[in-house]
C-alpha atoms as a PDB file:
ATOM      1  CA  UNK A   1     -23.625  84.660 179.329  1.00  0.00           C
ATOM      2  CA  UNK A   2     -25.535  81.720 178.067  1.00  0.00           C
ATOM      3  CA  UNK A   3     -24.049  78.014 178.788  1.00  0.00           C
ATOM      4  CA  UNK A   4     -23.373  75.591 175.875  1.00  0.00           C
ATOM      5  CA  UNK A   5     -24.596  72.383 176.170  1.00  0.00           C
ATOM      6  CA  UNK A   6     -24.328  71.722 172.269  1.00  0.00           C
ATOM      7  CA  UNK A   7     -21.238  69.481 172.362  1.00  0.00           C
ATOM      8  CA  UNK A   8     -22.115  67.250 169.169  1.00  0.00           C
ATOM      9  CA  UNK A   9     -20.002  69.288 166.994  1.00  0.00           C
ATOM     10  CA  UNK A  10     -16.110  70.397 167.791  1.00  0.00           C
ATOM     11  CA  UNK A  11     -14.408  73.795 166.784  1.00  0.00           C
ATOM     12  CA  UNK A  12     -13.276  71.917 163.665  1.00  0.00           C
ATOM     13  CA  UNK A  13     -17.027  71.435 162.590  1.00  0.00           C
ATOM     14  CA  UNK A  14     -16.385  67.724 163.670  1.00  0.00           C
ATOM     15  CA  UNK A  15     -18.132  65.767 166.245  1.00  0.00           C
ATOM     16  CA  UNK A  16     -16.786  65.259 169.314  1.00  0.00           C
ATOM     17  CA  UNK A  17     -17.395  61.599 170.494  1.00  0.00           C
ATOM     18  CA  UNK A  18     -14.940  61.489 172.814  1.00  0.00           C
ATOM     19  CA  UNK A  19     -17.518  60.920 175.216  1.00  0.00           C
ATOM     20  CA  UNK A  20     -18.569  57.718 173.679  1.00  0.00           C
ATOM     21  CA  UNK A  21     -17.622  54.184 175.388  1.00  0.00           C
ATOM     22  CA  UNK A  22     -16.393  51.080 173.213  1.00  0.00           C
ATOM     23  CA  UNK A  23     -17.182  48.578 175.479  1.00  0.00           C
ATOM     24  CA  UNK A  24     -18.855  47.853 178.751  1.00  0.00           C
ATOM     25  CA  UNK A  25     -17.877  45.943 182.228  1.00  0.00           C
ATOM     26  CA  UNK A  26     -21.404  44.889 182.725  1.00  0.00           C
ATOM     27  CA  UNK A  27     -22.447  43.957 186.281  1.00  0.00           C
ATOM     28  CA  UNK A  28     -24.550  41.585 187.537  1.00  0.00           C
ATOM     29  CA  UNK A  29     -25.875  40.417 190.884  1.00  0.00           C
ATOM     30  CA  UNK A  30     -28.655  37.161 190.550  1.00  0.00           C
ATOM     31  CA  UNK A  31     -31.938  37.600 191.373  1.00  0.00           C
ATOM     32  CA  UNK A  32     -34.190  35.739 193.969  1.00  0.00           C
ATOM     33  CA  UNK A  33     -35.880  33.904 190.850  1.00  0.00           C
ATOM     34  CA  UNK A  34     -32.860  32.528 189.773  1.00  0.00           C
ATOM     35  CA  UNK A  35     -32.156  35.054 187.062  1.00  0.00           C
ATOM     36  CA  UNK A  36     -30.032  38.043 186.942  1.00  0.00           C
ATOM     37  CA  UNK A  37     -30.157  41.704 187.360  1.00  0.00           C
ATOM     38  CA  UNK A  38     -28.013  44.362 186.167  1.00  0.00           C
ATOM     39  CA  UNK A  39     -26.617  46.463 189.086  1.00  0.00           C
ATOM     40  CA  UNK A  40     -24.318  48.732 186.733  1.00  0.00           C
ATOM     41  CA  UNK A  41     -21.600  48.688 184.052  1.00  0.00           C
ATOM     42  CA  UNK A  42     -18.552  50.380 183.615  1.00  0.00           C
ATOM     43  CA  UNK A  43     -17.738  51.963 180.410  1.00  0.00           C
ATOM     44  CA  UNK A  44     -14.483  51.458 178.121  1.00  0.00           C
ATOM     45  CA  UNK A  45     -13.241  54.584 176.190  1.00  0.00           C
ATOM     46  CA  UNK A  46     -10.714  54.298 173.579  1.00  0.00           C
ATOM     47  CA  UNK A  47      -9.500  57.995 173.911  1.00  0.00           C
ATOM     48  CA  UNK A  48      -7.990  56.623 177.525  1.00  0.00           C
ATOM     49  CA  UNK A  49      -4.585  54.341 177.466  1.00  0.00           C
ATOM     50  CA  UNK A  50      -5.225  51.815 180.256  1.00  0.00           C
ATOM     51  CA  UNK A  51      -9.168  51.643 178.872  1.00  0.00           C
ATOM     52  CA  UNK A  52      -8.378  50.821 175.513  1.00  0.00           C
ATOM     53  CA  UNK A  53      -5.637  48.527 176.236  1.00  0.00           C
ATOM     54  CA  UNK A  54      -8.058  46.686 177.798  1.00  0.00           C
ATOM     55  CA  UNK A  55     -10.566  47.023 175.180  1.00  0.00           C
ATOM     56  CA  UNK A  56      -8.468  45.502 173.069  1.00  0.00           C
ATOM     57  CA  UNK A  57      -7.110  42.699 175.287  1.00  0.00           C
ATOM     58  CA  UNK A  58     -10.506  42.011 176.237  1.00  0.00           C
ATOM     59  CA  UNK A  59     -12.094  41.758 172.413  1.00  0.00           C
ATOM     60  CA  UNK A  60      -9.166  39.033 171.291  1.00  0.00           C
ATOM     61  CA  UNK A  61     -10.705  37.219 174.054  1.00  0.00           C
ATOM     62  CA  UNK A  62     -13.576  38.431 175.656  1.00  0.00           C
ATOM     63  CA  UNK A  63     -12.954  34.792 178.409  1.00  0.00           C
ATOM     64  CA  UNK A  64     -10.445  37.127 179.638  1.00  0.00           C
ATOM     65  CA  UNK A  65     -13.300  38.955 181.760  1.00  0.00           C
ATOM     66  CA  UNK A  66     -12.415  35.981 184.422  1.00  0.00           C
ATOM     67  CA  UNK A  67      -9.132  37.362 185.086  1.00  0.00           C
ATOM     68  CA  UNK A  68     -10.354  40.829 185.600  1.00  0.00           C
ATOM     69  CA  UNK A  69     -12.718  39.111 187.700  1.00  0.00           C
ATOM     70  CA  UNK A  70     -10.546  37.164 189.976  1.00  0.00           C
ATOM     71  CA  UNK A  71      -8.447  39.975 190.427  1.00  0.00           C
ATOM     72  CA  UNK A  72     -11.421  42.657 191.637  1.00  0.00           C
ATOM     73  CA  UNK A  73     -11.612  44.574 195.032  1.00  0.00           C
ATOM     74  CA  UNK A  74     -14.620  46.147 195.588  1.00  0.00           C
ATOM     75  CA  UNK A  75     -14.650  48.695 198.253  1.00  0.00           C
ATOM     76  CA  UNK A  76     -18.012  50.488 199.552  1.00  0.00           C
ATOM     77  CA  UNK A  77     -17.499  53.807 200.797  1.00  0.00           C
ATOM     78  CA  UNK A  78     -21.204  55.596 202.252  1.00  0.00           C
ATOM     79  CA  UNK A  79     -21.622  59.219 200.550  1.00  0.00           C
ATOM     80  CA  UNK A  80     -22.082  60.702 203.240  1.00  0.00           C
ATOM     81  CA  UNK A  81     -18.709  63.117 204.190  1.00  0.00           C
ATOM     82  CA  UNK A  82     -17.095  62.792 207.878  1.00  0.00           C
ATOM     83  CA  UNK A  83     -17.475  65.929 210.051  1.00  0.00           C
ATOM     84  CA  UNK A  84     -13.850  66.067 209.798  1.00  0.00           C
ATOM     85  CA  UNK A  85     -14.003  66.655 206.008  1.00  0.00           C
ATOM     86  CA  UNK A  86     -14.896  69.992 205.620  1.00  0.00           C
ATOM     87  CA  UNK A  87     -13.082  73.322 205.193  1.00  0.00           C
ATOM     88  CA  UNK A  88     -11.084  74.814 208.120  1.00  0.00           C
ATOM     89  CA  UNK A  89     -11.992  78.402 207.871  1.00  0.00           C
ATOM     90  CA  UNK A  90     -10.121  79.177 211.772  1.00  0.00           C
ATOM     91  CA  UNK A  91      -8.480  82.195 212.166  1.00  0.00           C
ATOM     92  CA  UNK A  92      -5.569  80.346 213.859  1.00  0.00           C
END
């Protein structure tokens, strides 16, 4: 059984660009030099509700960014999984 990775084209003989972002939450962190660097970006997809809401509210005003920024909590949370995290497999 071979896998496809061919997903240009749907069932329908259209393509499937589902995949595709409309906009990006770029971010930032400066640089020692005084410039910027990007650190990552956070894509926008119309086919999701909450994403393309805020595609749109975003491109009437794209100021708006602020609020999204003043209203942020970033969380870090290491990779690696707890001890405690794993399957219990017991008997009992």
């Amino acid at each position: 059984m071979a896998f496809n990775t061919n997903t240009a084209a749907a069932s329908n003989g259209t393509k499937n660009e589902s995949w595709k972002a409309a906009g990006f939450l770029n971010l930032y962190l400066p640089t020692k030099g005084g410039a910027r660097r990007k650190l990552g970006a956070i894509a926008l997809k119309e086919g999701r509700h909450n994403e393309k809401a805020m595609l749109d509210w975003l491109n009437e005003d794209p100021s708006r960014v602020q609020i999204i920024l003043d209203k942020l909590v970033i969380e870090y949370n290491p990779a690696t999984p707890a001890d405690t995290s794993g399957f219990d497999l017991s008997a009992e």
